[in-house]
N, C-alpha and C. Protein backbone atom coordinates (compact mmCIF):
# COMPACT_ATOMS: atom_id res chain seq x y z
N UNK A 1 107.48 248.13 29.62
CA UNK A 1 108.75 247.77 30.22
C UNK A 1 108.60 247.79 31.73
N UNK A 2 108.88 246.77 32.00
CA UNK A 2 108.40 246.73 33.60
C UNK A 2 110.09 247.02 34.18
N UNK A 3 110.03 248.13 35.67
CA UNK A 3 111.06 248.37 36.53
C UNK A 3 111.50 247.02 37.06
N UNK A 4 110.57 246.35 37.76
CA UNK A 4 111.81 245.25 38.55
C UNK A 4 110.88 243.84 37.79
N UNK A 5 111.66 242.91 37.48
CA UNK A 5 111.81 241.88 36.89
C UNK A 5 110.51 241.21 38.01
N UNK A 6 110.25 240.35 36.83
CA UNK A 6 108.77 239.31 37.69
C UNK A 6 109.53 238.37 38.55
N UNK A 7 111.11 237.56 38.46
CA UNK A 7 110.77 236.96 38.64
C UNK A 7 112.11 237.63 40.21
N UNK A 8 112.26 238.36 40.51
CA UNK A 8 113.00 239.27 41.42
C UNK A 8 111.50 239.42 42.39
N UNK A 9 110.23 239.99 42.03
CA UNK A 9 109.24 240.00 42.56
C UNK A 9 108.91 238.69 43.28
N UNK A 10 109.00 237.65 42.47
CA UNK A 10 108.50 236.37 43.24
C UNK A 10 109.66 235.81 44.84
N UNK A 11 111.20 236.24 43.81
CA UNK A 11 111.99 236.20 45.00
C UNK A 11 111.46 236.96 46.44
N UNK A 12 111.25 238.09 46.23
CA UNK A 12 111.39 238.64 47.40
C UNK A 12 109.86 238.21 47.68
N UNK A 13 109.02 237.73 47.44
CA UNK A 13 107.57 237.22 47.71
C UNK A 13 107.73 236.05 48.74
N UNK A 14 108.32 235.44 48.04
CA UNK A 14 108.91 233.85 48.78
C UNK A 14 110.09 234.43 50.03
N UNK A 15 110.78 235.16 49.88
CA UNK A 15 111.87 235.54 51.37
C UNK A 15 111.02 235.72 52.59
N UNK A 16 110.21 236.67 51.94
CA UNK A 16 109.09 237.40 53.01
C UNK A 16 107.88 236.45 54.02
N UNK A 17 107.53 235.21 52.87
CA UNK A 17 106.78 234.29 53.04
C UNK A 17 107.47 233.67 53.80
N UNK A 18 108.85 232.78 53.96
CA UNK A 18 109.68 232.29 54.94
C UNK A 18 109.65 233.19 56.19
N UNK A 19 109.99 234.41 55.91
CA UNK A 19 110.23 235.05 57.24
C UNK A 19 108.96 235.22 58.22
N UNK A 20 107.86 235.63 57.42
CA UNK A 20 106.47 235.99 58.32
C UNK A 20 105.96 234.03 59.02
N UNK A 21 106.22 233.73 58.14
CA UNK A 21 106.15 231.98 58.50
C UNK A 21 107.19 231.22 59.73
N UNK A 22 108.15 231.82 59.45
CA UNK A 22 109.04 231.35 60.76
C UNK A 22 108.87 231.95 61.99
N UNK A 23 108.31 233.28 62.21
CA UNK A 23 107.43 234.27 63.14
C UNK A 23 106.63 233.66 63.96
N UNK A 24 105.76 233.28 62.78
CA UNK A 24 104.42 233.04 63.34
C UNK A 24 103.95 231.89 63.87
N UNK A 25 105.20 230.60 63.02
CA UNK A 25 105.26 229.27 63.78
C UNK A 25 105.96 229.09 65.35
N UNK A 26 107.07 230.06 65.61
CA UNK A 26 107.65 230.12 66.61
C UNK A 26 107.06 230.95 67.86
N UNK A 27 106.12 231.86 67.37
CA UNK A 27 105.62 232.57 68.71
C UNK A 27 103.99 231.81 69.04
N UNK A 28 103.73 230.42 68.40
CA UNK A 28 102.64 229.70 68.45
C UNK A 28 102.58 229.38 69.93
N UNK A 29 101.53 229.33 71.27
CA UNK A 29 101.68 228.64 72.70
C UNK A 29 102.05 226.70 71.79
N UNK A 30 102.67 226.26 72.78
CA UNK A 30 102.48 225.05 72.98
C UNK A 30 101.18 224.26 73.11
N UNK A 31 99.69 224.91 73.92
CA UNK A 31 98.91 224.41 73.63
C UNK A 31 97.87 224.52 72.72
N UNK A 32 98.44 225.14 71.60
CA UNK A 32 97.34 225.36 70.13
C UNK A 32 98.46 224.35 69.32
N UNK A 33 99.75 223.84 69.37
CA UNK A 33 100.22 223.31 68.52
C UNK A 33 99.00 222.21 67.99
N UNK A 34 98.56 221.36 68.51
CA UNK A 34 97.50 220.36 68.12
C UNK A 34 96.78 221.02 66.88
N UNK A 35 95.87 221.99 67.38
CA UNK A 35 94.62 222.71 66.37
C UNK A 35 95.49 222.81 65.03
N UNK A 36 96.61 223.76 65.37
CA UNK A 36 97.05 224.26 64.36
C UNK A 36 97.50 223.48 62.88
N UNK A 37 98.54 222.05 64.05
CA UNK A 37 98.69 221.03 62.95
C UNK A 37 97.65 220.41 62.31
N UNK A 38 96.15 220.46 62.55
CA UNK A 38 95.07 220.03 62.42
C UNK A 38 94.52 221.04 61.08
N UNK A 39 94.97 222.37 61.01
CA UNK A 39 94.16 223.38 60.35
C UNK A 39 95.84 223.24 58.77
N UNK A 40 96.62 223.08 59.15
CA UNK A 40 97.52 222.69 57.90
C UNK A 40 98.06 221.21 57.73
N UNK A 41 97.00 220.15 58.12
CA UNK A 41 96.42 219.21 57.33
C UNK A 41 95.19 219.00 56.49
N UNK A 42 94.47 220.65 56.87
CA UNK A 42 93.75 221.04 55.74
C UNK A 42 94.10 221.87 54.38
N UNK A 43 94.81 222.78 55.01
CA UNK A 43 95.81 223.03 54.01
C UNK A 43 96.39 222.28 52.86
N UNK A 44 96.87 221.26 53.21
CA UNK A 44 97.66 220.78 52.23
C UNK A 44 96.95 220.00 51.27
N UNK A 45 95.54 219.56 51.94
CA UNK A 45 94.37 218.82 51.39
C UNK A 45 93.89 219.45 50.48
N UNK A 46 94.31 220.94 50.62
CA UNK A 46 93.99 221.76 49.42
C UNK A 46 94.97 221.94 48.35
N UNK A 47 96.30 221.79 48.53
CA UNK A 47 97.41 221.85 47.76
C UNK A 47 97.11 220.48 47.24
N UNK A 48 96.53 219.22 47.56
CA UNK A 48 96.03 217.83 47.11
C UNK A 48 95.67 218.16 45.21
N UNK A 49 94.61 219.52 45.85
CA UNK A 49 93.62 219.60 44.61
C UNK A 49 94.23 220.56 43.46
N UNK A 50 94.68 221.53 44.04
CA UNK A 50 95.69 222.49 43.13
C UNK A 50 96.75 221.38 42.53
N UNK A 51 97.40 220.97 42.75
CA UNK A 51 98.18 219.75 42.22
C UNK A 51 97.25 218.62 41.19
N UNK A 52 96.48 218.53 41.61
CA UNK A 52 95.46 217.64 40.43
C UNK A 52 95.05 218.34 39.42
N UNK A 53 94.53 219.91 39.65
CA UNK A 53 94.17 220.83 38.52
C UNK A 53 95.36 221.13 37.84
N UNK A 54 96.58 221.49 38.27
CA UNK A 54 97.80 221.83 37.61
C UNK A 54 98.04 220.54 36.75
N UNK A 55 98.30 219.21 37.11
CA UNK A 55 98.39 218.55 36.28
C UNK A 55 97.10 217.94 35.48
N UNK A 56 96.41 218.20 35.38
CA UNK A 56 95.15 218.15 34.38
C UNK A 56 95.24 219.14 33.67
N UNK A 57 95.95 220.05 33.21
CA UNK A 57 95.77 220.81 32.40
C UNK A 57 97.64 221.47 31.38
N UNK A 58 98.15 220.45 31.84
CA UNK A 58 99.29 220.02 31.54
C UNK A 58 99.31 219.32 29.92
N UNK A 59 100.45 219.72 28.83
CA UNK A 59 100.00 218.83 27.84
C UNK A 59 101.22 217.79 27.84
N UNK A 60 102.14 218.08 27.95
CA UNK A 60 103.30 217.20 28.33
C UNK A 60 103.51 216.19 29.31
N UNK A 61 104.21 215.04 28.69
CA UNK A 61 104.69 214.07 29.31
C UNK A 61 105.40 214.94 30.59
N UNK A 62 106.06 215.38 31.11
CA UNK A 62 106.82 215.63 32.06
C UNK A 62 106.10 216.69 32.80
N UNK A 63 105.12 217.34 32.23
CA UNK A 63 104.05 217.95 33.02
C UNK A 63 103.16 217.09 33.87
N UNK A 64 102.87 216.59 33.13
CA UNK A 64 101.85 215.35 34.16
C UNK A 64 102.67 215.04 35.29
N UNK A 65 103.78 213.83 34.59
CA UNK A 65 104.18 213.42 35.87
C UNK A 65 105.04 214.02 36.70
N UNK A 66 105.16 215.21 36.77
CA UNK A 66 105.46 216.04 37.90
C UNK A 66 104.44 216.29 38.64
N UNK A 67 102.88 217.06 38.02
CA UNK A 67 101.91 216.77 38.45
C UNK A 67 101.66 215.27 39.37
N UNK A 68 101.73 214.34 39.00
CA UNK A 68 101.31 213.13 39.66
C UNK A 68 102.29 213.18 40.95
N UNK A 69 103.60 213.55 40.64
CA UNK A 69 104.40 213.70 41.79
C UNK A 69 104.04 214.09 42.79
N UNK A 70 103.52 215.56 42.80
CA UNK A 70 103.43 216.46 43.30
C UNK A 70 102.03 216.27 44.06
N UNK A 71 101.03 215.56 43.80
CA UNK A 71 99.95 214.80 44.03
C UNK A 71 100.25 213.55 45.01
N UNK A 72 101.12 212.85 44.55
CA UNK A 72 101.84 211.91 45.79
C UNK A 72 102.65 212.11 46.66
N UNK A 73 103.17 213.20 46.61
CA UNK A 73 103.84 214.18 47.61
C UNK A 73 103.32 214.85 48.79
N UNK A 74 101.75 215.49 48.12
CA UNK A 74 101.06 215.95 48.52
C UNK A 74 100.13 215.25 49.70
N UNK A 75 99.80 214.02 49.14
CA UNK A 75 99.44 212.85 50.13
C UNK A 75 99.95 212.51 51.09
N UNK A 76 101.22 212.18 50.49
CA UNK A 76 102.33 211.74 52.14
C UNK A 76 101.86 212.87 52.81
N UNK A 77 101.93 213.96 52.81
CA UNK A 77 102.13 214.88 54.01
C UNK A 77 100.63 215.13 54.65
N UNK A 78 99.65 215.15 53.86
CA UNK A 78 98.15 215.11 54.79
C UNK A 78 98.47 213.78 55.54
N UNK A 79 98.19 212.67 55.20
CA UNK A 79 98.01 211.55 55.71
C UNK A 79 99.17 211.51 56.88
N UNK A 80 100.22 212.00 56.44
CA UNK A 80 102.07 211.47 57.70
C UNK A 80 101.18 212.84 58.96
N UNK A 81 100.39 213.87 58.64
CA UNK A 81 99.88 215.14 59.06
C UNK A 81 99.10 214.39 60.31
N UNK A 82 97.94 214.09 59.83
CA UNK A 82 96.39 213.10 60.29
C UNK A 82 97.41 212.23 61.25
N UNK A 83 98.60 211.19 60.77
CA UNK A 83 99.06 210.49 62.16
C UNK A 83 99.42 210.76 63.03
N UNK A 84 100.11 212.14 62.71
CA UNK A 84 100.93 213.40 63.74
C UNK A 84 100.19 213.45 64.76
N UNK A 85 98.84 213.90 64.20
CA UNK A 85 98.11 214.86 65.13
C UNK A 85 97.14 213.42 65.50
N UNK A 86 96.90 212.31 65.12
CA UNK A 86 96.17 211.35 66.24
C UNK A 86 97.28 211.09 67.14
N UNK A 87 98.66 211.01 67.16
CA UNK A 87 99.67 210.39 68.27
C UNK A 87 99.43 211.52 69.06
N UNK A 88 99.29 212.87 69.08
CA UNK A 88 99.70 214.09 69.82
C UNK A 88 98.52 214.15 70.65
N UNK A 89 96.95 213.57 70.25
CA UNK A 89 96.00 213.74 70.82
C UNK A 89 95.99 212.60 71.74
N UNK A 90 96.55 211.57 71.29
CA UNK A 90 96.55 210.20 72.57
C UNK A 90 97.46 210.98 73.70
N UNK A 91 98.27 211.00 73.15
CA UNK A 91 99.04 211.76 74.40
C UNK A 91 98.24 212.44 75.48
N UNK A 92 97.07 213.28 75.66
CA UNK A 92 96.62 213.81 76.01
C UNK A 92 95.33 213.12 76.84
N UNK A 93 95.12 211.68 76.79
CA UNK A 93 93.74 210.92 77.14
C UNK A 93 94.19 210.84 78.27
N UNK A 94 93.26 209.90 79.25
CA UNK A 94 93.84 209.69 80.59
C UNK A 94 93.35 208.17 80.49
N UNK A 95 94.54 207.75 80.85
CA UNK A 95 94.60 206.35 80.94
C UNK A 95 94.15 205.73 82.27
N UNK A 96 93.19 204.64 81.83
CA UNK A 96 92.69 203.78 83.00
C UNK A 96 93.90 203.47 83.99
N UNK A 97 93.35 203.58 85.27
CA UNK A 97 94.13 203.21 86.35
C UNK A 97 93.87 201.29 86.69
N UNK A 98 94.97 201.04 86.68
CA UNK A 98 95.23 199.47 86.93
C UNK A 98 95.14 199.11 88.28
N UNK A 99 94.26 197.86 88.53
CA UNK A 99 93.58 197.61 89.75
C UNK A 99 95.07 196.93 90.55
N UNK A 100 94.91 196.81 91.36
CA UNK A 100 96.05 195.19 91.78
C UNK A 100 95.51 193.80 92.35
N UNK A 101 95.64 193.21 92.02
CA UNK A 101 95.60 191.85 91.84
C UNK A 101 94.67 191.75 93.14
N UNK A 102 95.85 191.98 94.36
CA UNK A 102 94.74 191.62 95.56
C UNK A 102 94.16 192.79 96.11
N UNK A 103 93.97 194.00 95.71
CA UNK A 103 92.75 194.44 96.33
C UNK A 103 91.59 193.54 95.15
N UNK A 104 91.61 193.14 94.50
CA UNK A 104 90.97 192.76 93.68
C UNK A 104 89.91 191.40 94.15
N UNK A 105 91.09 190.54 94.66
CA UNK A 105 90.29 189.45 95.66
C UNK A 105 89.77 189.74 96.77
N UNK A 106 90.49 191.03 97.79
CA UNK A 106 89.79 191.15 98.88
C UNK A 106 88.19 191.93 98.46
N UNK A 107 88.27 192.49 97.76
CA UNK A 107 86.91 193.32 96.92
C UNK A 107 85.68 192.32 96.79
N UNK A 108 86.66 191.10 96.35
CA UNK A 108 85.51 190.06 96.49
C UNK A 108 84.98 189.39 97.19
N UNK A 109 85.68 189.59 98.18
CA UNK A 109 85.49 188.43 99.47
C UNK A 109 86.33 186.97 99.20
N UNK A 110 87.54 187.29 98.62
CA UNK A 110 88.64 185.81 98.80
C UNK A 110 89.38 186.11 99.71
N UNK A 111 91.14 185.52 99.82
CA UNK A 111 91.77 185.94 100.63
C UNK A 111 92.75 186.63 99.25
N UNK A 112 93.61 187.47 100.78
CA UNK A 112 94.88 188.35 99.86
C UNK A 112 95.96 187.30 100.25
């Protein structure tokens, strides 16, 4: 006979998980945001595969395709992840400086 219920355990598992998670995303610097979004688009690449094993071993119609869901779900967010973090890194290049027209001719020896 178990004292506190399994699924009272999972509750307070998951509260705790929100709370240490909202912590730890909010006291992140601004300049690790990049890495970080980079290290839970690996993450989820792993929730990709846990989602493929869960539904592979599923015998039901509605097991699977929750599985498959959960697998295409899983996708959007690596891949929407990967665009995140290439826009966030352009941000960061240094863009060629644009000549003007006529220093351009005088450079050459025309007129301005």
């Amino acid at each position: 006979m178990d004292l506190v219920s399994p699924t009272l355990m999972n509750l307070i598992i998951f509260v705790l998980a929100i709370y240490v998670g909202y912590h730890v995303v909010w006291t992140v610097t601004p300049a690790l945001h990049t890495p970080l979004m980079a290290v839970t688009n690996a993450i989820s690449a792993i929730v990709i595969v846990g989602a493929m094993l869960a539904a592979a071993l599923t015998e039901t119609t509605l097991g699977k395709s929750m599985g498959v869901l959960a697998v295409a779900l899983a996708a959007v967010n690596v891949f929407g992840g990967f665009l995140v973090t290439r826009r966030m890194l352009e941000m960061f290049r240094k863009k060629e400086k644009k000549v003007a027209p006529a220093a351009t001719a005088v450079a050459e020896g025309g007129q301005a």
